[in-house]
Protein backbone atom coordinates (compact mmCIF):
# COMPACT_ATOMS: atom_id res chain seq x y z
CA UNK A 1 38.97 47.48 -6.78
CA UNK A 2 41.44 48.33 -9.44
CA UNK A 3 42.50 47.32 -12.42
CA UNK A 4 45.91 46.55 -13.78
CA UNK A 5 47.69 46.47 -17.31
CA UNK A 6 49.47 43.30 -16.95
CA UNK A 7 47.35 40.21 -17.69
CA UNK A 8 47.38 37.20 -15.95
CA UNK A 9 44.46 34.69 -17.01
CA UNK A 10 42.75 33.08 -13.99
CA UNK A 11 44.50 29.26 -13.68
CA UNK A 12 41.65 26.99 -11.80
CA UNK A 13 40.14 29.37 -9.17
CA UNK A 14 40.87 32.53 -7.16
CA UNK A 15 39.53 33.74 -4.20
CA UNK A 16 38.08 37.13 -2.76
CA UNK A 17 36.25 38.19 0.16
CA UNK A 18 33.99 41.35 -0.16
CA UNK A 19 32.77 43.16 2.37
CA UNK A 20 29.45 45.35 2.73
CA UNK A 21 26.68 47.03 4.64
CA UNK A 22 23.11 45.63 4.25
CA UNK A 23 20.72 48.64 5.50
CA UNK A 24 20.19 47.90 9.47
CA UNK A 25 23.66 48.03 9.83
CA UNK A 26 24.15 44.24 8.83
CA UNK A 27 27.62 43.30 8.13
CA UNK A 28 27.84 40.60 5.45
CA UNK A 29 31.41 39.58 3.87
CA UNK A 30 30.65 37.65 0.74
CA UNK A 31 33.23 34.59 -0.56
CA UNK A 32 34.09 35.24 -4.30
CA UNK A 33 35.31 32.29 -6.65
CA UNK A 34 36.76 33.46 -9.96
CA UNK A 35 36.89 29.97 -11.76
CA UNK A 36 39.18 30.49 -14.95
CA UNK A 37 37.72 29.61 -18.39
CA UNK A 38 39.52 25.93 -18.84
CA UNK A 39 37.74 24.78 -15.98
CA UNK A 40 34.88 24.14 -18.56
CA UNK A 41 36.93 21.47 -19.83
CA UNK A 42 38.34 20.32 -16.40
CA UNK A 43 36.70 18.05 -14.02
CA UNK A 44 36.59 20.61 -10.75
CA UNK A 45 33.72 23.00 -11.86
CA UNK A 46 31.15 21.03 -9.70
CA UNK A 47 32.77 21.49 -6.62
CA UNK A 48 33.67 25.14 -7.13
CA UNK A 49 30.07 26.22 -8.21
CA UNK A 50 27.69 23.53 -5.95
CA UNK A 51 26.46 25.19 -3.37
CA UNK A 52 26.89 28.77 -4.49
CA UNK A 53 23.84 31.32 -3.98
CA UNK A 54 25.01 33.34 -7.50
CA UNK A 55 26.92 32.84 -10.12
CA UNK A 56 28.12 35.74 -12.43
CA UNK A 57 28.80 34.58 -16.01
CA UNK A 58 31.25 37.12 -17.65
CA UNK A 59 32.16 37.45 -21.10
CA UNK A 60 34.36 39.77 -23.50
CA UNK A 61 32.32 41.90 -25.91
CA UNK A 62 35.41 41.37 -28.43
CA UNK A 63 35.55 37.75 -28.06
CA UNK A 64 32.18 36.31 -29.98
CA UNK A 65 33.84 32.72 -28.94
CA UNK A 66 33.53 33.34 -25.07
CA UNK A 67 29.65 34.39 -25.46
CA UNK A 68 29.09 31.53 -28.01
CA UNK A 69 30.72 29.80 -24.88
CA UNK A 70 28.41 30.77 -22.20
CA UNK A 71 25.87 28.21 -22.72
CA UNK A 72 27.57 25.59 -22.29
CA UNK A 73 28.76 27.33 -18.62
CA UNK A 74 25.07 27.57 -18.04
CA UNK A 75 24.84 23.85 -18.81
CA UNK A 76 27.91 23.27 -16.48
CA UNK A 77 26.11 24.77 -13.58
CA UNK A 78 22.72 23.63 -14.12
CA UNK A 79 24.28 20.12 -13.72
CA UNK A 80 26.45 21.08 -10.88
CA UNK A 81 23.65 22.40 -9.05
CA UNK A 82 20.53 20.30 -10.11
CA UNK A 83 20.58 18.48 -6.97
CA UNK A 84 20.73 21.71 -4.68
CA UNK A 85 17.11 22.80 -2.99
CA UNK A 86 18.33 26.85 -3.86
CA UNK A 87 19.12 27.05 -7.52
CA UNK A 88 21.89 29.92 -7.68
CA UNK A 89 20.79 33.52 -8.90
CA UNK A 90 22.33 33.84 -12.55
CA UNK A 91 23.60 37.67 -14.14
CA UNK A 92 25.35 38.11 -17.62
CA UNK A 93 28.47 40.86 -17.41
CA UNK A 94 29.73 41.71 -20.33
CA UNK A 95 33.24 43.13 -19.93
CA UNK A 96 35.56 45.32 -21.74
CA UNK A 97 32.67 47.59 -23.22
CA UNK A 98 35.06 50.54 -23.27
CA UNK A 99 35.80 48.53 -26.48
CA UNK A 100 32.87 49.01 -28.33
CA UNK A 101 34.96 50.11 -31.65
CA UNK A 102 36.30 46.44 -31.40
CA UNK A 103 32.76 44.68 -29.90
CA UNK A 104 32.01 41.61 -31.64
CA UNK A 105 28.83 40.51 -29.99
CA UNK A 106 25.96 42.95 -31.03
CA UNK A 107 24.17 44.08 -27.47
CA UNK A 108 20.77 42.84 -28.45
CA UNK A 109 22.17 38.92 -28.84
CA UNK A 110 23.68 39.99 -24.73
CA UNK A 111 20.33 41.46 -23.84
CA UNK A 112 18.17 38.29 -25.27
CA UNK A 113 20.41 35.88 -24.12
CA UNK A 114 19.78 37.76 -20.61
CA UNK A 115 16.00 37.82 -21.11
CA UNK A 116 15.20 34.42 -22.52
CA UNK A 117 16.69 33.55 -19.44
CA UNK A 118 15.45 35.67 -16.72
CA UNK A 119 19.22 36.82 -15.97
CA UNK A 120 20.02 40.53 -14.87
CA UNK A 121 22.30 41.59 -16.87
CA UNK A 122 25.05 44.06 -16.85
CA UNK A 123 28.01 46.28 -18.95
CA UNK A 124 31.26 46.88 -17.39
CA UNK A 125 34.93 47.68 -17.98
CA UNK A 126 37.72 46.49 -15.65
CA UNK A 127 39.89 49.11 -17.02
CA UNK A 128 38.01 52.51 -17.28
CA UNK A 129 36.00 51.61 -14.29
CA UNK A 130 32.53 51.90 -16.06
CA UNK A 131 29.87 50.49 -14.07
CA UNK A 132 31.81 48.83 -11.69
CA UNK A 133 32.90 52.23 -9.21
CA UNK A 134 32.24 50.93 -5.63
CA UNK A 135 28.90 52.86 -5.13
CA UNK A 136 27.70 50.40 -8.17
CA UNK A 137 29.56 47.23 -7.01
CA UNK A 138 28.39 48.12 -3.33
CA UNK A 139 24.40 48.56 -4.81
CA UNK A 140 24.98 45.43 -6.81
CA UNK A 141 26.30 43.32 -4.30
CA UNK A 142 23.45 44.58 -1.58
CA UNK A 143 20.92 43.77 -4.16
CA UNK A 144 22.16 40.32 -4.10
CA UNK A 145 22.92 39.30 -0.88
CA UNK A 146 19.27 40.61 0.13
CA UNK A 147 17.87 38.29 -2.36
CA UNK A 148 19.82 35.59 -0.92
CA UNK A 149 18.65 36.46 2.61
CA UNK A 150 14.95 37.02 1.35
CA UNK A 151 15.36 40.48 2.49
CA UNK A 152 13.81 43.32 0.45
CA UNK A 153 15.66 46.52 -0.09
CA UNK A 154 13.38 49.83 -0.56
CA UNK A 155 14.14 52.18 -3.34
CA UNK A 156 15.45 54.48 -0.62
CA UNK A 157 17.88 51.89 0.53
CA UNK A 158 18.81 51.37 -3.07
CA UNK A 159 19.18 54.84 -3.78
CA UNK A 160 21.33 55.47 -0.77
CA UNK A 161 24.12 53.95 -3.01
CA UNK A 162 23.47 55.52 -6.41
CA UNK A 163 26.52 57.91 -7.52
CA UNK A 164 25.55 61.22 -7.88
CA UNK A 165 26.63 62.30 -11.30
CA UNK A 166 27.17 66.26 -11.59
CA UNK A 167 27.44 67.72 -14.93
CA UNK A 168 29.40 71.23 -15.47
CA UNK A 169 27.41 73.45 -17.97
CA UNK A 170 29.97 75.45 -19.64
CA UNK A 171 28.44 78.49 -21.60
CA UNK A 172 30.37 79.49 -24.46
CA UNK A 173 30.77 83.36 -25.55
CA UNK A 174 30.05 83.93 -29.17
CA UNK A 175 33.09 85.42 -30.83
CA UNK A 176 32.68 88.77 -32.44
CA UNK A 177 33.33 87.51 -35.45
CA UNK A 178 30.83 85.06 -36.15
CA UNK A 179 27.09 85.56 -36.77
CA UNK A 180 24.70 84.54 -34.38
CA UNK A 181 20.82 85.41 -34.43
CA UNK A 182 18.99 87.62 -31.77
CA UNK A 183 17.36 84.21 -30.34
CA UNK A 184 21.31 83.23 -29.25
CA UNK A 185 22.36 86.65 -27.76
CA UNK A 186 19.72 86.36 -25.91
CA UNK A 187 19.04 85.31 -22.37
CA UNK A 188 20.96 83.00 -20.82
CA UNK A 189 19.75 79.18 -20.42
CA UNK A 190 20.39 76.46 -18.04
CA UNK A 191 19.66 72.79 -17.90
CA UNK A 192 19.25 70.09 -15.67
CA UNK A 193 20.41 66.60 -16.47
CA UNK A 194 19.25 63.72 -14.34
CA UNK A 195 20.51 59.90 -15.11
CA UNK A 196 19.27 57.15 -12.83
């Protein structure tokens, strides 16, 4: 829940537990594996990803090498998991996209590698906190565990854990100095913005 400036590269596989609130008052804590990026190459990725109901493949939008790498991660856990009944639920993150004057992989290749595949598909930063402020990690993580469950969430349920975003309108006062038309001096204007 918050992010840090020293590094530390995941070696072979932490562990988190998350908890949340399915509507109906349903407690659900959820078992997080964050398997580090040499596991590709290491001979433990079967065991940390058979069995699991999602699997979140995250890349850097800087680093065109760990997207070029993602497919063979989806390879990886196809074969880890072809023998399970319940295929695992796939999404694409792309991190670090308060980077975007350093991005090296172009958002339609992350949107079409998301669609060819039927992944949902998100854009977040660890270190500003875009996209990933509880309310959307909460809605996220509801979203999924309902799907696991077979349970279907209503858009009022959904919307229950949308942010409210409020947006300060401030009206500047035209300096005495500078022209303005009659059009500008006129009444006084206000607008709504709505994002969903």
């Amino acid at each position: 829940d918050e992010f840090t400036r020293q590094y530390f590269p995941t070696a072979g596989v932490d562990f988190f537990l998350k908890k949340t609130l399915l509507p109906g008052g349903r407690n659900i804590t959820l078992q997080i594996w964050d398997i580090g990026g040499q596991a590709l190459s290491g001979n433990m990725l079967d065991k940390y990803v058979f069995g699991a109901n999602v699997v979140m493949l995250t890349y850097e939008i800087t680093n065109i090498t760990s997207f070029t790498n993602l497919e063979k991660w989806l390879q990886a856990i196809y074969k880890a998991t072809e023998m399970q009944e319940q295929k695992p639920s796939v999404a694409l993150v792309a991190n670090k996209c308060d980077l975007e004057h350093q991005r090296g992989v172009r958002l339609d290749k992350h949107q079409k590698f998301a669609q060819e595949r039927g992944f949902s598909a998100y854009l977040v930063s660890a270190r500003t906190g875009e996209n990933v402020r509880e309310e959307i990690v909460a809605l996220s993580f509801q979203k999924v565990v309902a799907e696991v469950l077979g349970l279907k969430l209503t858009r009022a349920e959904q919307e229950e854990q949308q942010p409210v975003m409020k947006a300060e309108i401030v009206h500047k006062e035209a300096a005495e100095d500078s022209p303005a038309s009659s059009s500008q001096l006129g009444a006084s204007k206000s607008s709504v913005c709505v994002m969903q």
